[in-house]
Structures are given as C-alpha cells and as structure tokens.
N, C-alpha and C. Protein backbone atom coordinates (compact mmCIF):
# COMPACT_ATOMS: atom_id res chain seq x y z
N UNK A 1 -43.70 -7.76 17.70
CA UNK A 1 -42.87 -6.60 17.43
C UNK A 1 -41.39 -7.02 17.44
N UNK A 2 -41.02 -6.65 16.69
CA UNK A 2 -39.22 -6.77 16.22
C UNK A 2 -38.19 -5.51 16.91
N UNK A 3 -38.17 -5.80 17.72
CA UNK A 3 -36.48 -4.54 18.62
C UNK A 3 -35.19 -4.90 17.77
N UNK A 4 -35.32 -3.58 17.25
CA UNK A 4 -33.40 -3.28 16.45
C UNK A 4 -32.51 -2.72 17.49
N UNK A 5 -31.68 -3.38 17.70
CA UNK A 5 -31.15 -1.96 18.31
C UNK A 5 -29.47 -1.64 17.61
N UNK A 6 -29.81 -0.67 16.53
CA UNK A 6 -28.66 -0.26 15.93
C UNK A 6 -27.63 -0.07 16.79
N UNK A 7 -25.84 -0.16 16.63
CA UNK A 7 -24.88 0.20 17.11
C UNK A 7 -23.83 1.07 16.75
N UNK A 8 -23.88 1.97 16.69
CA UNK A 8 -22.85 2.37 15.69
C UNK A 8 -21.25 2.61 16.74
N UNK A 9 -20.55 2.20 15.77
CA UNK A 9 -18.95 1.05 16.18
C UNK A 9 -18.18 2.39 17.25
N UNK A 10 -17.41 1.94 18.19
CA UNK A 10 -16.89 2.53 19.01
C UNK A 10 -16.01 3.35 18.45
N UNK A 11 -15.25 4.39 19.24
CA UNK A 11 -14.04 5.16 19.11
C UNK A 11 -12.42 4.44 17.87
N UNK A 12 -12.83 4.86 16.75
CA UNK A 12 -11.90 4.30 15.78
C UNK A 12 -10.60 5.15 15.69
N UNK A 13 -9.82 4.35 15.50
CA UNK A 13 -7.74 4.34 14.91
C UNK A 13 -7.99 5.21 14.12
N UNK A 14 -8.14 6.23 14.28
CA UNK A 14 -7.91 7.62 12.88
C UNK A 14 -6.73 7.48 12.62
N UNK A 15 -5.50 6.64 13.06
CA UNK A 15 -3.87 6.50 12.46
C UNK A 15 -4.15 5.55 10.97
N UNK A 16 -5.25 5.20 11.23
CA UNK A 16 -5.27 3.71 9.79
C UNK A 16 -6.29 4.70 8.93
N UNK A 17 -5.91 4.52 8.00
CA UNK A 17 -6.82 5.07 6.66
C UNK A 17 -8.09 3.63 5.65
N UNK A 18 -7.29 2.34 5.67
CA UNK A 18 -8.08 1.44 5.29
C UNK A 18 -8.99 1.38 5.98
N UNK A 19 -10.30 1.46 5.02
CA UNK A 19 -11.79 1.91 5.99
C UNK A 19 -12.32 0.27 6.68
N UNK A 20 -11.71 -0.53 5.73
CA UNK A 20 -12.07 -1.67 6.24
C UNK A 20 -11.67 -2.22 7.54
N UNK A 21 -10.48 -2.35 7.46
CA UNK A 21 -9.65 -2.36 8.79
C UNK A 21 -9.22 -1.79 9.82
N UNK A 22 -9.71 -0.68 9.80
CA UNK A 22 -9.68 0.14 11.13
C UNK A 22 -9.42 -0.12 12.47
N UNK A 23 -9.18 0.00 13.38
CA UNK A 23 -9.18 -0.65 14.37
C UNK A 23 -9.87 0.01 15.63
N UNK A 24 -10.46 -0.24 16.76
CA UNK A 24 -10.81 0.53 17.82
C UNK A 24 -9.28 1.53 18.57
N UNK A 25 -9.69 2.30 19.37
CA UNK A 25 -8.17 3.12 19.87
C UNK A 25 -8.61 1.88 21.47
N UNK A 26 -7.56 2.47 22.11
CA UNK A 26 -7.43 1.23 23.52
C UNK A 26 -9.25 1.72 24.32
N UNK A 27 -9.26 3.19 23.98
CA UNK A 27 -10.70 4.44 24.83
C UNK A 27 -11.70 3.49 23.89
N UNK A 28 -11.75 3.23 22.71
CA UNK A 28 -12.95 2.36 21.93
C UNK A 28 -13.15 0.92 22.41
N UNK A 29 -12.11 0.35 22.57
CA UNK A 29 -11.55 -1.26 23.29
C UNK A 29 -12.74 -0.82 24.61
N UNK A 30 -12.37 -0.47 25.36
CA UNK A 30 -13.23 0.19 27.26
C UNK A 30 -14.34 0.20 26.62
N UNK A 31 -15.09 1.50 25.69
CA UNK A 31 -16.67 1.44 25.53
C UNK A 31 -17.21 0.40 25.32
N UNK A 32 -16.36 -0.58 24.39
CA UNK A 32 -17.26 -1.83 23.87
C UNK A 32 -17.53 -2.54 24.93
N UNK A 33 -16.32 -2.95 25.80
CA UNK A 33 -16.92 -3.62 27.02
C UNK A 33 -18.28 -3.11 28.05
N UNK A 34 -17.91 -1.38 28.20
CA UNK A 34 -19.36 -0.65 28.73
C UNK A 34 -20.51 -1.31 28.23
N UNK A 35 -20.71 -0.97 27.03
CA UNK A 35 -21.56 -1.16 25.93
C UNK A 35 -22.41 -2.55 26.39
N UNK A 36 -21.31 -3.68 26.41
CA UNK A 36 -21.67 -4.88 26.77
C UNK A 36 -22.43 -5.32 27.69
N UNK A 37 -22.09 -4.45 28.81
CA UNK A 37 -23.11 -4.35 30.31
C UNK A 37 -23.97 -4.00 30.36
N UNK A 38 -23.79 -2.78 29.62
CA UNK A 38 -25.24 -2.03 29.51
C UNK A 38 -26.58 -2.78 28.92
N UNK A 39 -26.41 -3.89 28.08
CA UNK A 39 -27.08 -5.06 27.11
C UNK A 39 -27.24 -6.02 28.36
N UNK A 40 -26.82 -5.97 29.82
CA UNK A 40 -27.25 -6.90 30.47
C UNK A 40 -28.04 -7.86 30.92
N UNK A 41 -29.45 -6.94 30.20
CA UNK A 41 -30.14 -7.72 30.95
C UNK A 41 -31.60 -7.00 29.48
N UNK A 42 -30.69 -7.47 28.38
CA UNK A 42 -31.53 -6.92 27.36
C UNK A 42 -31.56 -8.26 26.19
N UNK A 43 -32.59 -9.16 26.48
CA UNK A 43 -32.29 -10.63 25.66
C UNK A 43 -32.25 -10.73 24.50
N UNK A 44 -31.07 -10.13 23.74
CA UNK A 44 -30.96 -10.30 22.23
C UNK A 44 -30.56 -11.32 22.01
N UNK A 45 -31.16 -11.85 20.68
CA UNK A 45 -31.52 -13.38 20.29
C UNK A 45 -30.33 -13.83 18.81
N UNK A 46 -30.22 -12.09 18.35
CA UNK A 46 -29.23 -12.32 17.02
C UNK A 46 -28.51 -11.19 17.17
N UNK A 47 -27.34 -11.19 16.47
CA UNK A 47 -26.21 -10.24 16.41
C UNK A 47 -25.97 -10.01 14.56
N UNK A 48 -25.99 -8.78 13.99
CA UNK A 48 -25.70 -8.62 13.09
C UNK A 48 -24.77 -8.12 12.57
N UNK A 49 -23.87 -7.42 11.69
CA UNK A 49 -22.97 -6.64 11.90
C UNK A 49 -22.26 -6.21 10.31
N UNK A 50 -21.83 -5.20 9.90
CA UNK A 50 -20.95 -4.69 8.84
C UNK A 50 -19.89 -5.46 8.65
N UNK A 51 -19.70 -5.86 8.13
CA UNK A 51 -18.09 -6.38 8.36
C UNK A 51 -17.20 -6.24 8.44
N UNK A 52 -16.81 -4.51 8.71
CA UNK A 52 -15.83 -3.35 8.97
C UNK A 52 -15.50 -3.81 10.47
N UNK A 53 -13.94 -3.77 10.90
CA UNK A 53 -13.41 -4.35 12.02
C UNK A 53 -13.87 -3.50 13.31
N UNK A 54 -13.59 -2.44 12.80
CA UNK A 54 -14.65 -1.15 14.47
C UNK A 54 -15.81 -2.11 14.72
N UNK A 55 -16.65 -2.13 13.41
CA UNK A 55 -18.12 -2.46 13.98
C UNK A 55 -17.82 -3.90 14.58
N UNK A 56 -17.32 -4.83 13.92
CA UNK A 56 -17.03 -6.06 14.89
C UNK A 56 -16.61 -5.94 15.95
N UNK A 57 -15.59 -5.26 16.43
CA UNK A 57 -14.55 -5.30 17.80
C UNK A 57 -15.41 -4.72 18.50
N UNK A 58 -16.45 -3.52 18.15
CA UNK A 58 -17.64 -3.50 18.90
C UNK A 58 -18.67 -3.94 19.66
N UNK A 59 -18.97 -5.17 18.68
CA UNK A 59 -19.86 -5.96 19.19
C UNK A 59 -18.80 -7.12 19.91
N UNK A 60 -18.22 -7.55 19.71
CA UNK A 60 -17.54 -8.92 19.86
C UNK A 60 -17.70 -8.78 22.03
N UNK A 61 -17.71 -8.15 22.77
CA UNK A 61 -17.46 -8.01 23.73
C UNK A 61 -19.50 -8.82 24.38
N UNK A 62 -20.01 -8.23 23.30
CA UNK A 62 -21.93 -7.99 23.66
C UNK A 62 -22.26 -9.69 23.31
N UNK A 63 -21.58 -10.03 21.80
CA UNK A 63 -21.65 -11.39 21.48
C UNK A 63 -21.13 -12.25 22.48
N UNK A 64 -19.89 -12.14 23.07
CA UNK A 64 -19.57 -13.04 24.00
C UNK A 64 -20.15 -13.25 25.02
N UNK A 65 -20.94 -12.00 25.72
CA UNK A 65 -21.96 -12.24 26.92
C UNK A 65 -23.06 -12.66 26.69
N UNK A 66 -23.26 -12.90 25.26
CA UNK A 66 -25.15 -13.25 25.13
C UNK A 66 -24.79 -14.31 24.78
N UNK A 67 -23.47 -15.28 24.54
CA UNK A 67 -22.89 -16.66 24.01
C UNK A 67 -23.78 -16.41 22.27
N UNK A 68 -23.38 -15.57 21.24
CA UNK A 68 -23.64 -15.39 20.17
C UNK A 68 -22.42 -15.03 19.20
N UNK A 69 -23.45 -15.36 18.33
CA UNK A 69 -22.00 -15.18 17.17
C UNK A 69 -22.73 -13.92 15.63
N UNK A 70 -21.36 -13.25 15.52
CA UNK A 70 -21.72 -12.25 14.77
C UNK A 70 -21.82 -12.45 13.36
N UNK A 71 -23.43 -12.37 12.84
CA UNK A 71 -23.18 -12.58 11.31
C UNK A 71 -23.17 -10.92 11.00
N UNK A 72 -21.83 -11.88 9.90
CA UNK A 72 -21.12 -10.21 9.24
C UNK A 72 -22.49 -10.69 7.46
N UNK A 73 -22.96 -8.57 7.71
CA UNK A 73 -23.85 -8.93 5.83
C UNK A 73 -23.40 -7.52 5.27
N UNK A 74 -22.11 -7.78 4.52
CA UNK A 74 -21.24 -6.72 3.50
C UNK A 74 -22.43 -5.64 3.26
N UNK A 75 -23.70 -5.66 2.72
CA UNK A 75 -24.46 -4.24 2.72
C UNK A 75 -24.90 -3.57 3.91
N UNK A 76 -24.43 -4.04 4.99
CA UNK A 76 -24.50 -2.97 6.01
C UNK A 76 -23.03 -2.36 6.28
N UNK A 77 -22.50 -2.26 5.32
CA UNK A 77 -20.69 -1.77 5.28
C UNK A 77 -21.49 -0.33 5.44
N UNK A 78 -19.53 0.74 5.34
CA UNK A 78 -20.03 2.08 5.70
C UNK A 78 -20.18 2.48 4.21
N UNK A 79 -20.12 3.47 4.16
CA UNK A 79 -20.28 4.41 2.89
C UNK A 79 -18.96 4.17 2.13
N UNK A 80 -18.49 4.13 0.58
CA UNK A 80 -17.76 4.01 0.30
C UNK A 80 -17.32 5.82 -0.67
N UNK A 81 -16.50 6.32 0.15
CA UNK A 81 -16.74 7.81 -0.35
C UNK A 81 -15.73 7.49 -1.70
N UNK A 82 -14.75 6.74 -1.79
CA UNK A 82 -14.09 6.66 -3.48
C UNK A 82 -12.40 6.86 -2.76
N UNK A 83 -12.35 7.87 -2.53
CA UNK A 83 -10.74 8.05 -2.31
C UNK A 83 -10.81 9.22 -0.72
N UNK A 84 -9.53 9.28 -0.34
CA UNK A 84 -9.30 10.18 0.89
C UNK A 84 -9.88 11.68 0.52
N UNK A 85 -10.91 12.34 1.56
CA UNK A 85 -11.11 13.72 1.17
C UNK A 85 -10.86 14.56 2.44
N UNK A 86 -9.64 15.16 1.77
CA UNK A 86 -9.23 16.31 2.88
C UNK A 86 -9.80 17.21 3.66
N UNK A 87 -10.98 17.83 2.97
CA UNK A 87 -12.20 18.17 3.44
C UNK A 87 -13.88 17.52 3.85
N UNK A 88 -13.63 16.80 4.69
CA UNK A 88 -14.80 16.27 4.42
C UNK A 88 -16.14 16.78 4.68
N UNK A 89 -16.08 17.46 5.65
CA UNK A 89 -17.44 18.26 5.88
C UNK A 89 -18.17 18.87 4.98
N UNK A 90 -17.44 19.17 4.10
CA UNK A 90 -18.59 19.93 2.71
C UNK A 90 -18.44 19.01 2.01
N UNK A 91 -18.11 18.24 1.44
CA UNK A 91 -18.53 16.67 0.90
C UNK A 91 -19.66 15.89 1.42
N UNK A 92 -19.82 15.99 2.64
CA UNK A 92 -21.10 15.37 3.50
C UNK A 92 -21.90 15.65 3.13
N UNK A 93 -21.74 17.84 3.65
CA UNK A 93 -22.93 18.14 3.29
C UNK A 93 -23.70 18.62 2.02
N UNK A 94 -22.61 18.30 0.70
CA UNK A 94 -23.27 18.33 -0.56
C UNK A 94 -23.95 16.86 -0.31
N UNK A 95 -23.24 15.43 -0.64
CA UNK A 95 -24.16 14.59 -0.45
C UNK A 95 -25.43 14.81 -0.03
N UNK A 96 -25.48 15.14 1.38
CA UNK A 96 -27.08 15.67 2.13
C UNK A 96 -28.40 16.35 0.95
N UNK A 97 -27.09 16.91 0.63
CA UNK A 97 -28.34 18.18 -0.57
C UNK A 97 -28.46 17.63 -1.52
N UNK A 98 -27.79 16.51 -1.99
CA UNK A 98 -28.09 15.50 -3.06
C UNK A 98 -27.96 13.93 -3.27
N UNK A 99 -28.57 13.20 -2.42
CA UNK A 99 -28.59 12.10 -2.35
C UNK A 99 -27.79 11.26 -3.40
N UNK A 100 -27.45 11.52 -4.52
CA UNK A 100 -27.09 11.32 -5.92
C UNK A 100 -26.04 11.59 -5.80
N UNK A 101 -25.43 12.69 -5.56
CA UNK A 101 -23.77 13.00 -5.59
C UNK A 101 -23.15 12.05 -5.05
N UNK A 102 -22.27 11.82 -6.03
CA UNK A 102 -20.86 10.82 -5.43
C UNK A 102 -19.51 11.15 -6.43
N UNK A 103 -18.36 10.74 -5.76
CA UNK A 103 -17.23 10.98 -6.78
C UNK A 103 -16.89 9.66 -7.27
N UNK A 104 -16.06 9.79 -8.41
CA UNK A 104 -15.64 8.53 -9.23
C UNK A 104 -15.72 7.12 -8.09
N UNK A 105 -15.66 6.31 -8.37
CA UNK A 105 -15.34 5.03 -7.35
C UNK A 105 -16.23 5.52 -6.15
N UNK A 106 -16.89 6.17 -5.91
CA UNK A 106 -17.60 6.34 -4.41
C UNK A 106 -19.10 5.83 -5.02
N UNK A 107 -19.62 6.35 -3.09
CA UNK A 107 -21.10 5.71 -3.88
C UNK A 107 -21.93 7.02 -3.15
N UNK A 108 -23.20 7.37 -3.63
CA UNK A 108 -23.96 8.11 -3.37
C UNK A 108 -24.61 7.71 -1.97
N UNK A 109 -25.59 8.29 -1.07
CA UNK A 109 -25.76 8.28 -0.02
C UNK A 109 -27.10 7.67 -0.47
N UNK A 110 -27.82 7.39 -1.54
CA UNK A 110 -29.10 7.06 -1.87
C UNK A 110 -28.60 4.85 -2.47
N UNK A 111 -27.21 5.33 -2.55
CA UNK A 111 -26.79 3.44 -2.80
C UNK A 111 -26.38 3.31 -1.32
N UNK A 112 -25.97 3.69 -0.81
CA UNK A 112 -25.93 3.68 0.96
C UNK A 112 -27.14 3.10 2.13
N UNK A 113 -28.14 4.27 1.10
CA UNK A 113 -29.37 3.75 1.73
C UNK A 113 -30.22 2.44 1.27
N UNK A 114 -30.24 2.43 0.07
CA UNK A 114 -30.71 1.63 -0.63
C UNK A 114 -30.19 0.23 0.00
N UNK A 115 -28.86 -0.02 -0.13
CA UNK A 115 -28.37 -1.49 0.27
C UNK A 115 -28.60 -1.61 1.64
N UNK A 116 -28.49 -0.84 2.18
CA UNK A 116 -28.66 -0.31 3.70
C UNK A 116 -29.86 -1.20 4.57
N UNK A 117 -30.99 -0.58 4.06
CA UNK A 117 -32.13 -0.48 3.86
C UNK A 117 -32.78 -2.43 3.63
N UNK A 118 -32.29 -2.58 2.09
CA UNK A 118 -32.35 -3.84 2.20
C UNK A 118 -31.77 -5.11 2.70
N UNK A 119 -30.69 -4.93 3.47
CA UNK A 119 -30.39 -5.71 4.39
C UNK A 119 -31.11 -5.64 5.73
N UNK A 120 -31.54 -4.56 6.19
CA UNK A 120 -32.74 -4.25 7.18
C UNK A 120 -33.54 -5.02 6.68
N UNK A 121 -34.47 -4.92 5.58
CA UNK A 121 -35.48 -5.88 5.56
C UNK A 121 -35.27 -7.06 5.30
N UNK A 122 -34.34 -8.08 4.85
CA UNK A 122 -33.59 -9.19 5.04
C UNK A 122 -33.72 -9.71 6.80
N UNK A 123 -32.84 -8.76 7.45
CA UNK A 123 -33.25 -9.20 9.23
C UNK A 123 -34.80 -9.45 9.50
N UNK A 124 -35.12 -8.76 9.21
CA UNK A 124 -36.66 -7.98 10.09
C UNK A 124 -37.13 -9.41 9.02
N UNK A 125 -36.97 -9.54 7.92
CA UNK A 125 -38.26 -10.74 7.74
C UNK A 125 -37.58 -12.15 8.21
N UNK A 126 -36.27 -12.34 8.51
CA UNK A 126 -36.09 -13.76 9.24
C UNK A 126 -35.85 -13.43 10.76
N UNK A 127 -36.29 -12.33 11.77
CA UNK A 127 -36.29 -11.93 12.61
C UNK A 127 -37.20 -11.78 13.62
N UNK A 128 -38.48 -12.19 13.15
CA UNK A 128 -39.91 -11.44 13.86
C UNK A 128 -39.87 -11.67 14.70
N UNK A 129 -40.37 -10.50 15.95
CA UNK A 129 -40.70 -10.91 17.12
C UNK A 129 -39.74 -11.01 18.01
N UNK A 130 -37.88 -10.60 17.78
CA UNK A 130 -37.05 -11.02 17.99
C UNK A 130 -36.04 -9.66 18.30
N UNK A 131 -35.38 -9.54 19.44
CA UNK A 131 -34.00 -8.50 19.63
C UNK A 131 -33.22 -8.94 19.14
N UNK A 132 -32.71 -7.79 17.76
CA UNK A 132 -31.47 -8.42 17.46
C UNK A 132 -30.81 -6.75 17.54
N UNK A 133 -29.26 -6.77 17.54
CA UNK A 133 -28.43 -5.69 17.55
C UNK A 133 -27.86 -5.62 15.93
N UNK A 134 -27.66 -4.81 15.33
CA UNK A 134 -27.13 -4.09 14.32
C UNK A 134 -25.87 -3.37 14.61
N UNK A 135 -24.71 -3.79 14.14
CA UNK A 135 -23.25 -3.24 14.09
C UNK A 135 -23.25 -2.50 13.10
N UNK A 136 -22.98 -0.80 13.23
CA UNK A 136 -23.20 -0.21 11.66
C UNK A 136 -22.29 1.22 12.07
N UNK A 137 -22.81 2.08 10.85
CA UNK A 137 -21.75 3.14 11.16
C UNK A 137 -22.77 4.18 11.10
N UNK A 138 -21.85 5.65 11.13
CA UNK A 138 -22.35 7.04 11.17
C UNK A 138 -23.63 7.49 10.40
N UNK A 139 -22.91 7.00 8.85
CA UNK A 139 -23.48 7.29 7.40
C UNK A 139 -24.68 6.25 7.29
N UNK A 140 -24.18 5.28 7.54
CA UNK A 140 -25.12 3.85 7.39
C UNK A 140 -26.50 4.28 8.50
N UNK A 141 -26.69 4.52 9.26
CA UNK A 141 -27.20 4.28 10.29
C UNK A 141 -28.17 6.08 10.26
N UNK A 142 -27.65 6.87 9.75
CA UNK A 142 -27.95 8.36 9.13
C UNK A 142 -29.01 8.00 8.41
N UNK A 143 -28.32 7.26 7.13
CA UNK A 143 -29.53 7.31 5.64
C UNK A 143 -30.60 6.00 6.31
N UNK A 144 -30.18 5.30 7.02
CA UNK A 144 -31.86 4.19 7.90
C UNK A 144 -32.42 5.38 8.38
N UNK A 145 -32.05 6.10 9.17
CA UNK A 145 -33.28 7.11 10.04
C UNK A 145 -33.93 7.99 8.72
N UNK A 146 -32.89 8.20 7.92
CA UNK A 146 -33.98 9.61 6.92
C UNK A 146 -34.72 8.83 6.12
N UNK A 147 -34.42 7.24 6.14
CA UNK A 147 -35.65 6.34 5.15
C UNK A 147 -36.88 6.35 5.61
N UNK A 148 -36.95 6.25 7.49
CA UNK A 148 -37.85 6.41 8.14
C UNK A 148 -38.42 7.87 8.59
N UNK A 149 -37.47 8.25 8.89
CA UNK A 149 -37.69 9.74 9.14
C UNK A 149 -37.12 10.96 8.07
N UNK A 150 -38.09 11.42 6.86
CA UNK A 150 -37.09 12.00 6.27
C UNK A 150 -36.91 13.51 6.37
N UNK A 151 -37.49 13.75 7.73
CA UNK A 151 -36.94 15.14 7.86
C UNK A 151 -35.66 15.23 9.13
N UNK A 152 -34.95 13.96 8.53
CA UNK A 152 -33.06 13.49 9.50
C UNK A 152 -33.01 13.80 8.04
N UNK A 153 -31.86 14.68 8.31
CA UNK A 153 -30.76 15.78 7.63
C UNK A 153 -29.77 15.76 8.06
N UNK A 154 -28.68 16.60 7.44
CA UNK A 154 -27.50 16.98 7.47
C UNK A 154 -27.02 17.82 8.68
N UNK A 155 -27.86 18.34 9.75
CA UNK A 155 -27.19 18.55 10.67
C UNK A 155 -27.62 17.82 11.78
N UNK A 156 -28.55 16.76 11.67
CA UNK A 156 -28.98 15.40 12.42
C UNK A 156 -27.76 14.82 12.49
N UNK A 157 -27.36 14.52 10.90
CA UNK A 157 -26.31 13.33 10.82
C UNK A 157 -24.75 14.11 11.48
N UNK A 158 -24.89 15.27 11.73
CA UNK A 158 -23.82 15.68 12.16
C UNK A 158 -23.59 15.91 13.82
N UNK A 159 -25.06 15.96 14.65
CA UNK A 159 -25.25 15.67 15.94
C UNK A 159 -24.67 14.82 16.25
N UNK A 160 -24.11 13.29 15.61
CA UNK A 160 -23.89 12.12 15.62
C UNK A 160 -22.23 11.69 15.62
N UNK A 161 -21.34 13.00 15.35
CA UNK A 161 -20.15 13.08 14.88
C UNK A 161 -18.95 12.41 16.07
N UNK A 162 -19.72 12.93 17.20
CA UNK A 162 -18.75 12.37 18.24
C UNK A 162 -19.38 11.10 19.02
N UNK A 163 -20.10 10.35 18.84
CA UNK A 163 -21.50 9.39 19.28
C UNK A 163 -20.74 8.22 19.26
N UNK A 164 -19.52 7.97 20.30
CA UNK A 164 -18.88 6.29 19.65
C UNK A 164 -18.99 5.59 21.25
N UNK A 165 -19.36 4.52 20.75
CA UNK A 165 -20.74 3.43 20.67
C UNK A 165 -22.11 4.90 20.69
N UNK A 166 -22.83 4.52 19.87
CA UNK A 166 -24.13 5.24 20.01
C UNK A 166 -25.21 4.26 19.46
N UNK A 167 -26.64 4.45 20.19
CA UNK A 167 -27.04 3.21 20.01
C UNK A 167 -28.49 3.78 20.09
N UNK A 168 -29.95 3.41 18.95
CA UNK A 168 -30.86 3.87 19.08
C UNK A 168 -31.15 2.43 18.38
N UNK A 169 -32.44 2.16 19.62
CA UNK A 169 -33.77 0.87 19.13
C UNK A 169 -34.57 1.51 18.54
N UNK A 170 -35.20 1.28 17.42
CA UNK A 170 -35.80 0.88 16.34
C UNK A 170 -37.12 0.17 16.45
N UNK A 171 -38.28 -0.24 16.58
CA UNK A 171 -39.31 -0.85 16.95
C UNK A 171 -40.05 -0.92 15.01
N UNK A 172 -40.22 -2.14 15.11
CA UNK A 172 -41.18 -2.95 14.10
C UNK A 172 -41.82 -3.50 14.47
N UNK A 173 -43.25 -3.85 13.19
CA UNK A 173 -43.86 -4.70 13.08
C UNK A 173 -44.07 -4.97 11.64
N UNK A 174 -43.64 -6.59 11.24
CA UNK A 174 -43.43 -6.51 10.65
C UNK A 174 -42.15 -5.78 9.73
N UNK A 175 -42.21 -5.40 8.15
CA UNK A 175 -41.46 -4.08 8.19
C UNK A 175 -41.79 -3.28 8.27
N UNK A 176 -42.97 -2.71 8.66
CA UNK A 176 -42.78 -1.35 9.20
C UNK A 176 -43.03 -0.90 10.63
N UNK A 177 -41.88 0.45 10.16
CA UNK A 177 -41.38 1.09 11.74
C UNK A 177 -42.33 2.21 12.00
N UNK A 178 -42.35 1.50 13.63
CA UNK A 178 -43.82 2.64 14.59
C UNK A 178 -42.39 3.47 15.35
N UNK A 179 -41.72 3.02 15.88
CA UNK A 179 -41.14 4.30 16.83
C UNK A 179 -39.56 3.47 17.14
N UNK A 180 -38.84 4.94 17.61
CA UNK A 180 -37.28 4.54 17.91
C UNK A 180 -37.13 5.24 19.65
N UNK A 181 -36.16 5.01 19.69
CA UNK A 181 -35.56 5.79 21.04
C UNK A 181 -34.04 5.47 21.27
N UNK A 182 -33.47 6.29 21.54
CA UNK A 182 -32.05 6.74 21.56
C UNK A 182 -31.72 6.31 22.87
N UNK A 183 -30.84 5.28 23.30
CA UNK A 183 -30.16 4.13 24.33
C UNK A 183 -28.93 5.15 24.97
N UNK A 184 -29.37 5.73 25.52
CA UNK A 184 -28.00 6.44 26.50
C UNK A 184 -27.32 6.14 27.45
N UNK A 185 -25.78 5.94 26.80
CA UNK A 185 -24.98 5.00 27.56
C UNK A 185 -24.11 5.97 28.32
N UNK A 186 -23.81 6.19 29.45
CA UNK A 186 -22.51 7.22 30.29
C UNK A 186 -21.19 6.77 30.03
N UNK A 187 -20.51 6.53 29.18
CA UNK A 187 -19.40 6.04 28.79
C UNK A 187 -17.80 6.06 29.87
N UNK A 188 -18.55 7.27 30.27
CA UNK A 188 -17.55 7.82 31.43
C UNK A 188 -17.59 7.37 32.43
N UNK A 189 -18.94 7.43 32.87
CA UNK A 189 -19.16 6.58 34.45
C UNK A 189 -20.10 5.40 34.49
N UNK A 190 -20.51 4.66 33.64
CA UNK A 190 -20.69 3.98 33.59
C UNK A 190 -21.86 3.47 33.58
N UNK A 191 -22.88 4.17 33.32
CA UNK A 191 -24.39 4.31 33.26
C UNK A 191 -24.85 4.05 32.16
N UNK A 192 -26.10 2.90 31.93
CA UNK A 192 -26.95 2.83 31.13
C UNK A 192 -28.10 3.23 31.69
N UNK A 193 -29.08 3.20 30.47
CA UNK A 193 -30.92 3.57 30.24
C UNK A 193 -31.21 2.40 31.88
C-alpha cells in the first residue's frame, strides 16, 4: 500500500498577486515548522511538491527533518484562473457547475484535474509501497478528491477555504484508491493526530 499524504501550502502573502511567487505571511512561516513535527515520527521516504513558493516554503521545514529533498513536478501547480478576479466566489462556483468553464488564458477545473491527476499516477507508479507527501493547493487537491470521490463539490471545496497547512492521507494500492483520512493538526497549540 502507497500513503499520500497531500499538503496543501500554509497561510499565503495575499500582499503579492504573482501566483507563482507568493510567499508564506511570518503566521504561515510557524505552521510549516508545526507541520514538520507533527510528521515526526511518520517515515516519509519522498517529498513531492508544485513548484509554487507557498507549497515549497511549506514543505522545506518537513524536508529538512526527514534529510530529503523536494522534487518540484509543474502539473501539480495551482489552477491557472487567466487574470485577477475581483469576485471570486462565483467564478469558483460556476467552474464547480461546469468543469469546462474557464476564461481566456485560464484553465478549466477538468485541465486542473486532468494534469493533476496524472502526475498522481506518475508518483504512485515509481512510489509503491512508499510515504510520500504531496505539496499542493486548494483547487489542486479539490479536483484529486472529486476524481476519487465525485460527490466533493463546491461547498466541500469551500469547507477548505481557511485550511492552511491542511493535510489528508490518501491510501493506495497500486493506483487505485481504497480510503483517505483527514490529518488534524492544532496549529494553535500544537497538537497533532
């Protein structure tokens, strides 16, 4: 059996607009280290990661305690919505209602999943048998559960809105997935599972 255990990237710089470069706030900097402890005594063997700077600065704290190094794979990036949307909440949740919708230069939530998806099975087949962690985001990490689970929707993916570090294992065999469970970290005081 193959343990994922998705991450999705700590408390991000809403001052920076480049989605790429983002940065953690000093409160995101603290979780990642939490985060790190909490993995104490959890023997992950590989580190994966988006190559979006949140999701790295995320992990980078977990990599240094397991003496690992983060391979960055560009299709686990976040969603590329096209340009700044002032509204975003009803943009989401049309996407939701149509996997297909996207605006000029953006990408649909079904190319989200799709690349998504196949970089998952990329790990999982040079992975077997093996804990590895996944650095990913909101959207990214949304359209994996509704591939597996497709009654995760639009107000699933919105349960998820304030979730920084949030972290649910994943269980394989092979590629296919028997069961998940949601890793609850106390961010505040300091408690893991």
């Amino acid at each position: 059996m193959t343990e994922v255990y998705f991450i999705r990237h700590s408390l991000r710089d809403n001052a920076t607009y480049d989605d790429m470069d983002v940065p953690l706030t000093a409160e995101g900097e603290k979780r990642a280290l939490i985060l790190a402890d909490a993995f104490a005594n959890v023997s992950i063997e590989q580190i994966f990661s988006s190559p979006f700077q949140r999701s790295v600065r995320t992990l980078n704290p977990l990599a240094h305690s397991k003496n690992l190094e983060i391979q960055l794979i560009s299709d686990l990036r976040e969603r590329n919505v096209g340009h700044e949307i002032a509204d975003f909440w009803p943009f989401a949740k049309r996407q939701w209602k149509d996997f297909d919708y996207k605006l000029a230069d953006g990408e649909s939530l079904r190319e989200v999943q799709n690349r998504n998806i196949s970089a998952l099975e990329q790990i999982l087949a040079t992975s077997k048998n093996q804990k590895v962690a996944i650095g990913t985001h909101g959207t990214s990490l949304s359209t994996i559960l509704n591939f597996y689970q497709p009654d995760f929707q639009f107000q699933d993916f919105l349960s998820l809105a304030g979730k920084m570090p949030y972290v649910i294992k994943m269980d394989f065999a092979e590629n296919n997935y028997l069961t998940h469970q949601v890793i609850e970290i106390d961010y505040d005081n300091k408690k893991s599972y």
